[in-house]
C-alpha atoms as a PDB file:
ATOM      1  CA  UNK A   1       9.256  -9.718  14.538  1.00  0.00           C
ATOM      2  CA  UNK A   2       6.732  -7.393  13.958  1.00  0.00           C
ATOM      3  CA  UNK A   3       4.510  -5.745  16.795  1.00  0.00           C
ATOM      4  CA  UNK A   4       0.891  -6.991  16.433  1.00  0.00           C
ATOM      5  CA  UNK A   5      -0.690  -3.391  15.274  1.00  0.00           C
ATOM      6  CA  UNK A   6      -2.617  -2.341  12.752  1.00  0.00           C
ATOM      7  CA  UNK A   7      -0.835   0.051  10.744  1.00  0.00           C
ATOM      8  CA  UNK A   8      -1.672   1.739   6.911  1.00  0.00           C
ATOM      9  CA  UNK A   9       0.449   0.661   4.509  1.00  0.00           C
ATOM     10  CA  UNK A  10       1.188   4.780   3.844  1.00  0.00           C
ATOM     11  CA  UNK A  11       5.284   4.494   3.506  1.00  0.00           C
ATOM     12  CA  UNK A  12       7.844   6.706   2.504  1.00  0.00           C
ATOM     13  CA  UNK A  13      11.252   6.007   2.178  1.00  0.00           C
ATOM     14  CA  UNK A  14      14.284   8.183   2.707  1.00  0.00           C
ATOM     15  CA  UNK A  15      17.081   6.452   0.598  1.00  0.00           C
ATOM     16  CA  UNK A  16      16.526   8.088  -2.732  1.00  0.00           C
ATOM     17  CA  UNK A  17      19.320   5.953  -5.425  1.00  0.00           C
ATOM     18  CA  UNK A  18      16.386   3.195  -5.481  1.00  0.00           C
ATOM     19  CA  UNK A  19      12.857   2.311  -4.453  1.00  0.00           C
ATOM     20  CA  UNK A  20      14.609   1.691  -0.877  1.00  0.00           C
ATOM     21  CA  UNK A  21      17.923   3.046  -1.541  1.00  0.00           C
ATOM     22  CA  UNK A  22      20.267   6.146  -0.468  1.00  0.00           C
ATOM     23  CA  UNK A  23      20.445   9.655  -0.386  1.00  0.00           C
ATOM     24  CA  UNK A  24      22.612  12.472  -0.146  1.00  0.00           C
ATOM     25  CA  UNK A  25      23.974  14.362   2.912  1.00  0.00           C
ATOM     26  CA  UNK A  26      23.189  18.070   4.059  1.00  0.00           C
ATOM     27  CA  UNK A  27      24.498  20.017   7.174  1.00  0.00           C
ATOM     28  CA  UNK A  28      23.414  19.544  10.639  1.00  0.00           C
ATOM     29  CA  UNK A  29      23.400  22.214  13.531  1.00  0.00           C
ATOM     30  CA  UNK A  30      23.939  22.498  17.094  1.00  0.00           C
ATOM     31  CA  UNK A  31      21.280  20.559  19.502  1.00  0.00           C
ATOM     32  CA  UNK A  32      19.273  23.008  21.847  1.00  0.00           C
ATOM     33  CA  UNK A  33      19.889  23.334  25.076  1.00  0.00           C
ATOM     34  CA  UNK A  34      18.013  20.962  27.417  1.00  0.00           C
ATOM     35  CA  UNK A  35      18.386  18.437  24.445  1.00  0.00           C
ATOM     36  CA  UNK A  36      20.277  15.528  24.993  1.00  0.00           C
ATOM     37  CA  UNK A  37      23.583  14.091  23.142  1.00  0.00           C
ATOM     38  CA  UNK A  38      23.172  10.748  21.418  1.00  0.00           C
ATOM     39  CA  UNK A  39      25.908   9.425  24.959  1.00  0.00           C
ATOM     40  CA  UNK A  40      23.154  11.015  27.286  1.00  0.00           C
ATOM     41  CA  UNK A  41      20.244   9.187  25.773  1.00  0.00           C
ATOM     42  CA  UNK A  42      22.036   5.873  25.876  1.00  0.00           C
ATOM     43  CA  UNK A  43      23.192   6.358  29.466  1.00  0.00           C
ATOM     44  CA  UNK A  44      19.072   6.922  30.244  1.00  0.00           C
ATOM     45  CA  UNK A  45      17.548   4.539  32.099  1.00  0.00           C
ATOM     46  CA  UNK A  46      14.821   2.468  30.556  1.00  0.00           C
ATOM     47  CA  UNK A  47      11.343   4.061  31.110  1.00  0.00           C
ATOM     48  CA  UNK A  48      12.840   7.748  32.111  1.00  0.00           C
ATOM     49  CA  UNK A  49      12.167  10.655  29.970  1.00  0.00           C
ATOM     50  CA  UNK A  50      13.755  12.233  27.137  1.00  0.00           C
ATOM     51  CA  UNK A  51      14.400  14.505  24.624  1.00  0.00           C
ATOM     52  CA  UNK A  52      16.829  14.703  21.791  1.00  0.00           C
ATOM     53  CA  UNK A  53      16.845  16.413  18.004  1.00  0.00           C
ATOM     54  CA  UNK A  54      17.418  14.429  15.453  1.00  0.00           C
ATOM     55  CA  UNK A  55      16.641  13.650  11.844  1.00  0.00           C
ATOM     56  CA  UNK A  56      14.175  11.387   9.705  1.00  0.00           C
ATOM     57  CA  UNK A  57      15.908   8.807   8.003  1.00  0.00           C
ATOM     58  CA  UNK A  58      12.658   6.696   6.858  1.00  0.00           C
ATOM     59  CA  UNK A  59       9.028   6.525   7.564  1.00  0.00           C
ATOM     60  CA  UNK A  60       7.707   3.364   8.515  1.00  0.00           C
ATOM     61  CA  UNK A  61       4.179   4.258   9.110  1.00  0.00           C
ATOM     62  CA  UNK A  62       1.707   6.218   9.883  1.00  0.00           C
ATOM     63  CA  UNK A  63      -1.831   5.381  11.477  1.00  0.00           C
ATOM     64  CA  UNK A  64      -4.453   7.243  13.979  1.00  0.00           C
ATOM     65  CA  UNK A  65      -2.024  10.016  14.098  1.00  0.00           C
ATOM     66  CA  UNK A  66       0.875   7.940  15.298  1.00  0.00           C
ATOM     67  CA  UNK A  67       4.178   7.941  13.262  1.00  0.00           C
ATOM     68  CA  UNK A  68       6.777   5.197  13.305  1.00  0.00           C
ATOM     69  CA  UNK A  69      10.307   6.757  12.070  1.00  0.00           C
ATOM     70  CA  UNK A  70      14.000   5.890  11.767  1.00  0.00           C
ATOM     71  CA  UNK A  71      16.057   8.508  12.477  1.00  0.00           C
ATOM     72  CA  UNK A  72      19.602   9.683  13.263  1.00  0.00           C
ATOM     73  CA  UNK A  73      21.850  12.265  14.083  1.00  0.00           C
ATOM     74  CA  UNK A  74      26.019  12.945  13.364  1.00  0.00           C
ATOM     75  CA  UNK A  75      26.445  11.013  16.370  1.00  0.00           C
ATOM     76  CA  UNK A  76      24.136   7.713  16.482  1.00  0.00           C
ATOM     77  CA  UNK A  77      19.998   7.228  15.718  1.00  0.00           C
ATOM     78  CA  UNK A  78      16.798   6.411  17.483  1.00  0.00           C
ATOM     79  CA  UNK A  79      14.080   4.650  16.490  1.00  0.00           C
ATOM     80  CA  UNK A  80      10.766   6.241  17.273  1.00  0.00           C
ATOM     81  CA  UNK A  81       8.202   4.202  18.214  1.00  0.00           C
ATOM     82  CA  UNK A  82       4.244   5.483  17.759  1.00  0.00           C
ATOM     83  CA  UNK A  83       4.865   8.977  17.964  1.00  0.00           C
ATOM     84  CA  UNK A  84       1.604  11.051  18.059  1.00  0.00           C
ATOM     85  CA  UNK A  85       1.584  12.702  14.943  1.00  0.00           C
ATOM     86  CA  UNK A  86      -0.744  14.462  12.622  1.00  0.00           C
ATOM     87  CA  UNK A  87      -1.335  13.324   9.170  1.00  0.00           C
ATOM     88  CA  UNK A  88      -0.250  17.056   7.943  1.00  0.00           C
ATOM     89  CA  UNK A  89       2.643  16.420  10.073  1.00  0.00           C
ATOM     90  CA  UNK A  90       3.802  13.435   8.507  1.00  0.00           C
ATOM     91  CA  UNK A  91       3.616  14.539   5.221  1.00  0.00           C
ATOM     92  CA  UNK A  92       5.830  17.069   6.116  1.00  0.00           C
ATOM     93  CA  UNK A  93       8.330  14.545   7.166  1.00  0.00           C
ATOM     94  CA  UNK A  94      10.549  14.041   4.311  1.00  0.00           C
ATOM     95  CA  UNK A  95      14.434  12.672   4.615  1.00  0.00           C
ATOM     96  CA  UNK A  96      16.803  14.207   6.672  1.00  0.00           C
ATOM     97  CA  UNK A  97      14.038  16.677   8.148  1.00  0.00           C
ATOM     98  CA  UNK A  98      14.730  17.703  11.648  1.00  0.00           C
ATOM     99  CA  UNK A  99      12.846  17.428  14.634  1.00  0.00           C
ATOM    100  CA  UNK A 100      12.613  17.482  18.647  1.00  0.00           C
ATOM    101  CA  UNK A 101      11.292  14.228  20.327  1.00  0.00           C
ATOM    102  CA  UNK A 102       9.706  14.035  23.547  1.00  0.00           C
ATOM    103  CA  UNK A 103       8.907  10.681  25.095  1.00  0.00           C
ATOM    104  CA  UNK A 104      10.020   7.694  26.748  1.00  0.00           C
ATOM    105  CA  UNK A 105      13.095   5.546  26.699  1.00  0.00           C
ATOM    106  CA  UNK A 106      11.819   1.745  26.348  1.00  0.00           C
ATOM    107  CA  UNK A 107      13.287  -1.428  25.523  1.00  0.00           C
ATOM    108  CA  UNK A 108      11.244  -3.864  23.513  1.00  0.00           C
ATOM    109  CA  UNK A 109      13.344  -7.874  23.314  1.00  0.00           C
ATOM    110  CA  UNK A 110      16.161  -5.585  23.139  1.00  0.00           C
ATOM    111  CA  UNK A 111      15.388  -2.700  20.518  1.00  0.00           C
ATOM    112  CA  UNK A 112      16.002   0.753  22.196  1.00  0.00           C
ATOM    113  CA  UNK A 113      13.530   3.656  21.284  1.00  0.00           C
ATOM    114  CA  UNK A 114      11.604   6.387  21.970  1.00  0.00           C
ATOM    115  CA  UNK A 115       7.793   5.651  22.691  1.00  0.00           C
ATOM    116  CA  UNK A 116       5.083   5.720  25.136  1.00  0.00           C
ATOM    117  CA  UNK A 117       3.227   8.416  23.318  1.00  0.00           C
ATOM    118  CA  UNK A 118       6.076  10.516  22.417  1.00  0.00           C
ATOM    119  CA  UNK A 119       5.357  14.294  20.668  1.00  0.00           C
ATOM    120  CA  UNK A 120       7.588  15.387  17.730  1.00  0.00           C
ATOM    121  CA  UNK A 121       8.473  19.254  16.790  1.00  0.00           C
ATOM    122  CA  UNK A 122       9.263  19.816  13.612  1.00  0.00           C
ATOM    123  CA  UNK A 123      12.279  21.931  13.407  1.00  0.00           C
ATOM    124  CA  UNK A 124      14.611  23.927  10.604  1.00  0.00           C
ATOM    125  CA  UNK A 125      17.683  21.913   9.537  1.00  0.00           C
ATOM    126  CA  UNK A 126      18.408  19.186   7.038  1.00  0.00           C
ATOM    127  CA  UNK A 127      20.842  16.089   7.710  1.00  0.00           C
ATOM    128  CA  UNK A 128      21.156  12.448   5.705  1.00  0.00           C
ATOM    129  CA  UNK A 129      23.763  10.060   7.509  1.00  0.00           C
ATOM    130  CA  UNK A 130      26.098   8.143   5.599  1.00  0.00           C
ATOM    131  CA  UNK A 131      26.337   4.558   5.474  1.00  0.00           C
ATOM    132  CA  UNK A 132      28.386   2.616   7.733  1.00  0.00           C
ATOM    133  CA  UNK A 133      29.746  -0.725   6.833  1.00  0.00           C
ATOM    134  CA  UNK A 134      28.885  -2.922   9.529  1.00  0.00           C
ATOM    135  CA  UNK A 135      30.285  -6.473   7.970  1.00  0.00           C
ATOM    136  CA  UNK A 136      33.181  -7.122   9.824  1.00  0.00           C
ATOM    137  CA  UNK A 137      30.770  -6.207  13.406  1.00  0.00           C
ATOM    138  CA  UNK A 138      29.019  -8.915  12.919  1.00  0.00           C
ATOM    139  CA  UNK A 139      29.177 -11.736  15.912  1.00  0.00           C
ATOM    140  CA  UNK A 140      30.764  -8.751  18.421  1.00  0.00           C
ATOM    141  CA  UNK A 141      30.042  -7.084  21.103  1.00  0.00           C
ATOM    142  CA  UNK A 142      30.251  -3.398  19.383  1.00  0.00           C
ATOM    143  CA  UNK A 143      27.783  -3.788  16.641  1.00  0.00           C
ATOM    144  CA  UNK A 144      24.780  -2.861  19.347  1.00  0.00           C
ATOM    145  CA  UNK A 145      26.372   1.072  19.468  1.00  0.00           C
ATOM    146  CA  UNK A 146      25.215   1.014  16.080  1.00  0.00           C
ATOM    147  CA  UNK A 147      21.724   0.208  16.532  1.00  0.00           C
ATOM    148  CA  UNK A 148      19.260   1.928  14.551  1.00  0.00           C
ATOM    149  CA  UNK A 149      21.959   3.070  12.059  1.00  0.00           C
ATOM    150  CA  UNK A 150      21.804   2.994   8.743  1.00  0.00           C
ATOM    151  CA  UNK A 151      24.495   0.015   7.854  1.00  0.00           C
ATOM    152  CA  UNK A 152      25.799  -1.714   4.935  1.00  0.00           C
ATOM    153  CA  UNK A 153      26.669  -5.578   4.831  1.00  0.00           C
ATOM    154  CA  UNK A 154      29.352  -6.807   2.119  1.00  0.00           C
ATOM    155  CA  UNK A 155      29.645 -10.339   0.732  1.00  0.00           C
ATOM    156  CA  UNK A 156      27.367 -12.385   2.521  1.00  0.00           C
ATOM    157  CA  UNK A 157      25.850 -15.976   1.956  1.00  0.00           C
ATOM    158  CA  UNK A 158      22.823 -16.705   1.125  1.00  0.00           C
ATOM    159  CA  UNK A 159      21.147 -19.833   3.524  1.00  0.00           C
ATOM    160  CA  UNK A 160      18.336 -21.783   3.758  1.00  0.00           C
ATOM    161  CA  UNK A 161      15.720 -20.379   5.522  1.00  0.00           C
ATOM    162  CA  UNK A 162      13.696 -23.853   6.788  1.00  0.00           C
ATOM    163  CA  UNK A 163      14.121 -27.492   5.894  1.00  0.00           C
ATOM    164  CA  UNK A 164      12.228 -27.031   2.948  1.00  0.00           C
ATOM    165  CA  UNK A 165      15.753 -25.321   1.370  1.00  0.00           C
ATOM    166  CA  UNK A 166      13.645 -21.666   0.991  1.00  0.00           C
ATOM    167  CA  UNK A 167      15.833 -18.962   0.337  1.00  0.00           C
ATOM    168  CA  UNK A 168      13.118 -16.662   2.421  1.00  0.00           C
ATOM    169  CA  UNK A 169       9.864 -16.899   4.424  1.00  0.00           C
ATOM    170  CA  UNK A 170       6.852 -14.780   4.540  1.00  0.00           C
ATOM    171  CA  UNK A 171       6.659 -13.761   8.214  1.00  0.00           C
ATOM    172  CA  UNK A 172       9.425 -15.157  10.722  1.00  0.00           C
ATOM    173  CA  UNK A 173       7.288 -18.619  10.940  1.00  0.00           C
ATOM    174  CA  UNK A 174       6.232 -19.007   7.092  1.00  0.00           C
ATOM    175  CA  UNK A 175       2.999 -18.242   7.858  1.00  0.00           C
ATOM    176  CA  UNK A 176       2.264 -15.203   5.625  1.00  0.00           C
ATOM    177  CA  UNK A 177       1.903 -14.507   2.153  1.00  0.00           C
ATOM    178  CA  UNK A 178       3.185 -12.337  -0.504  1.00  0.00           C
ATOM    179  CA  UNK A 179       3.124  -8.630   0.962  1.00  0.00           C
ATOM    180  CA  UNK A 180       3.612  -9.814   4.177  1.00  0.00           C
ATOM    181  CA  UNK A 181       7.449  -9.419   5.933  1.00  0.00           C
ATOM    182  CA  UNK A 182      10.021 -11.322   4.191  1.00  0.00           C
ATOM    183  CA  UNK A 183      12.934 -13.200   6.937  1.00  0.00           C
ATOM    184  CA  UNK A 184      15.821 -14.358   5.364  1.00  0.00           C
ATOM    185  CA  UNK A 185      18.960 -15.620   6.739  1.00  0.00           C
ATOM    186  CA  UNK A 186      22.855 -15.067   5.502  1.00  0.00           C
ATOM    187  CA  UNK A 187      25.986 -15.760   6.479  1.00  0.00           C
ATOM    188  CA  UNK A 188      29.713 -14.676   7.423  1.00  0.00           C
ATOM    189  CA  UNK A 189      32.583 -16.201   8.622  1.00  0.00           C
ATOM    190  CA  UNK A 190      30.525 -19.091   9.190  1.00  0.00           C
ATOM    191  CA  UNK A 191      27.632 -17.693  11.367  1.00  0.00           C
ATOM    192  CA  UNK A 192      24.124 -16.972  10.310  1.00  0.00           C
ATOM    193  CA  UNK A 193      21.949 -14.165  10.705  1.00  0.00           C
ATOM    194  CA  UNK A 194      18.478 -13.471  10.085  1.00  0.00           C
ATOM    195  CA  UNK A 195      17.578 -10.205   8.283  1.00  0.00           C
ATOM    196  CA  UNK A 196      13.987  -9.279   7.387  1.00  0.00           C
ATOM    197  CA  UNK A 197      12.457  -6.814   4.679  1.00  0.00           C
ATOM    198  CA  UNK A 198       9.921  -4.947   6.961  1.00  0.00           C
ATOM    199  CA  UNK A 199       6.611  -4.614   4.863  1.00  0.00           C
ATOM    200  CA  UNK A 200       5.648  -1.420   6.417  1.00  0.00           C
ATOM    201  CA  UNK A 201       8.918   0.116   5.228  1.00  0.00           C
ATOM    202  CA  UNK A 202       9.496  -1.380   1.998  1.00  0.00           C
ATOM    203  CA  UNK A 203       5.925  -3.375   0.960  1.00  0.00           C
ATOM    204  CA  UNK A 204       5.744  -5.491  -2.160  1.00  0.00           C
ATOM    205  CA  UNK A 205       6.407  -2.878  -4.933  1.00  0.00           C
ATOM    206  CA  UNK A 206       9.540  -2.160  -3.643  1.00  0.00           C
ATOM    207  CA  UNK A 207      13.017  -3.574  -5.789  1.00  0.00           C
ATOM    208  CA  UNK A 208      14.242  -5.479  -2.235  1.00  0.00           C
ATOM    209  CA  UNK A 209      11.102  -6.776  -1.953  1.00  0.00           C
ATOM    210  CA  UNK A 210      11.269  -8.712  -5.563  1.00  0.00           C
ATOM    211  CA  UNK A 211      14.850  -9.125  -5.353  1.00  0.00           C
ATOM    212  CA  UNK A 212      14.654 -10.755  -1.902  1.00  0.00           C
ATOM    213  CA  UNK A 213      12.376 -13.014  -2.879  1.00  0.00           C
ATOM    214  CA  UNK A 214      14.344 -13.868  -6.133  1.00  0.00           C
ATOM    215  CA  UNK A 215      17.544 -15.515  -3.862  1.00  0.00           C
ATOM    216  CA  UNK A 216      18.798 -18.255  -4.132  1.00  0.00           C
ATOM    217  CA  UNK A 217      20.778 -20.330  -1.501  1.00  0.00           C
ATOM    218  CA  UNK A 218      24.194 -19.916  -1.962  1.00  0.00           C
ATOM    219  CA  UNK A 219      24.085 -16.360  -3.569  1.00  0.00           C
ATOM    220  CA  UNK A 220      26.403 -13.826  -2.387  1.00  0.00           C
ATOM    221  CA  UNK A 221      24.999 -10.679  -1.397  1.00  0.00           C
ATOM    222  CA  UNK A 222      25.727  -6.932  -0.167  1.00  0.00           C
ATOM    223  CA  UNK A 223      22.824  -5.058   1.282  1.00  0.00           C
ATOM    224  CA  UNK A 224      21.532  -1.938   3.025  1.00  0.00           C
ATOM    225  CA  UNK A 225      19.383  -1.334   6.025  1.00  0.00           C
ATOM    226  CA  UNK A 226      18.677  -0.298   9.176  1.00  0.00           C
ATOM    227  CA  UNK A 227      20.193  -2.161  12.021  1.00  0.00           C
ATOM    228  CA  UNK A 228      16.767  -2.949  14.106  1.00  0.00           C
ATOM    229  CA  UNK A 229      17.145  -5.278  17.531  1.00  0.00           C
ATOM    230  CA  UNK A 230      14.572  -8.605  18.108  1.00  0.00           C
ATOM    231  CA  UNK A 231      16.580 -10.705  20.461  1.00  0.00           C
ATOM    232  CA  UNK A 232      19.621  -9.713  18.647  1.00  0.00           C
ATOM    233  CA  UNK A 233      20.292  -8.103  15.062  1.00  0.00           C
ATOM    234  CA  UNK A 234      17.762  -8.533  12.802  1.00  0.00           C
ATOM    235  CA  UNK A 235      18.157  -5.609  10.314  1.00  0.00           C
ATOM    236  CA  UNK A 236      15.118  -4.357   8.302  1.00  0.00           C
ATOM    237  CA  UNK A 237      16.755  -4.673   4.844  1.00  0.00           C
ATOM    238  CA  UNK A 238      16.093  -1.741   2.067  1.00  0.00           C
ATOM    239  CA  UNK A 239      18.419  -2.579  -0.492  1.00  0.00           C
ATOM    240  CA  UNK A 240      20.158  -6.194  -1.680  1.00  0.00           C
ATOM    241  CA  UNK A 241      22.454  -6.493  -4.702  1.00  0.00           C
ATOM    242  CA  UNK A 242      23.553  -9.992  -5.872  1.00  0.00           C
ATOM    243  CA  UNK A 243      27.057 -10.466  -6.755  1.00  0.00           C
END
């Protein structure tokens, strides 16, 4: 579920292949010193400083000189929550560009980031992380030490998404319209999971968006994302294929 912000809808998206697809990898250096490893930031407590380098993946949004970014590193990602940046800045921000975060460690219904008016330094180096298939994760334990990743789901089921027999919603409650989030739910091994097509990330124009809310129930489906946390998974979706 979204947080209740006004944000511009001013997106760009890293994944290249389609209008919310993939792109290609480049070379990554050493961290700085006084930066911490991907293991170091997760062993942080909540609310305690920190700093890490790491790379854009996707821009969310950008609004009053705060940024909103995926990113990730060789060795796991971080989502960036309202980082101040300047509108120069976040131009500048294209995929796989590097930079040095400063902030705080929160927790919001269970998604990890960096916030609490966080800086970011743009830096010299270039990385795009590869997809990792996340299917056979789902329902365990380990599928949270990939959170924030960019993941791939094979061969899932279409469901309902309310009584009425939907195959989506508009917002998590049906109460939106058409350029609003889109919640759907599918299923594996006989569980069900609710993904979403985050607006801010990939808004209306976008192929997911259209093809999302072309489903049908019982369509099989392989998709793309990033592998957000709201009181469990709930990816934000930039890429579905039907079977």
């Amino acid at each position: 579920m979204k947080k209740a912000i006004a944000l511009t809808l001013t997106f760009a998206l890293v994944l290249s292949l389609t209008a919310c697809g993939k792109g290609g990898n480049g070379g990554e250096d050493k961290k700085s010193e006084g930066v911490m490893t991907h293991d170091e930031y997760m062993a942080a407590a909540i609310d305690s400083e920190v700093v890490i380098e790491t790379y854009v993946q996707a821009k969310q949004s950008w609004w009053e000189d705060k940024a909103t970014l995926y990113t990730q590193d060789k060795d796991g990602a971080y989502f960036v929550y309202n980082a101040v940046c300047s509108e120069a800045d976040y131009a500048k921000l294209t995929p796989g560009t590097k930079i040095k975060v400063t902030g705080y460690k929160t927790e919001w219904s269970g998604e990890v980031e960096v916030a609490e008016g966080a800086t970011i330094e743009i830096l010299d180096g270039n990385y795009v992380a590869p997809i990792t298939d996340v299917t056979d994760l789902l329902g365990k334990d380990e599928l949270i030490d990939h959170q924030n990743e960019f993941v791939s789901f094979k061969g899932m089921t279409v469901e309902a998404a309310d009584e009425s027999g939907s195959a989506f919603l508009y917002n998590w409650d049906g109460s939106g319209e058409d350029g609003s989030d889109l919640y759907f739910n599918v299923s594996k091994d006989n569980q069900t999971y609710t993904f979403t097509v985050e607006s801010y990330l990939c808004d209306s124009s976008t192929d997911v968006y259209q093809t999302v809310k072309s489903l049908n129930v019982g369509d099989t489906v392989d998709m793309e994302g990033f592998l957000y946390w709201y009181e469990g998974v709930n990816p934000h979706i930039t890429s579905v294929s039907v079977k």
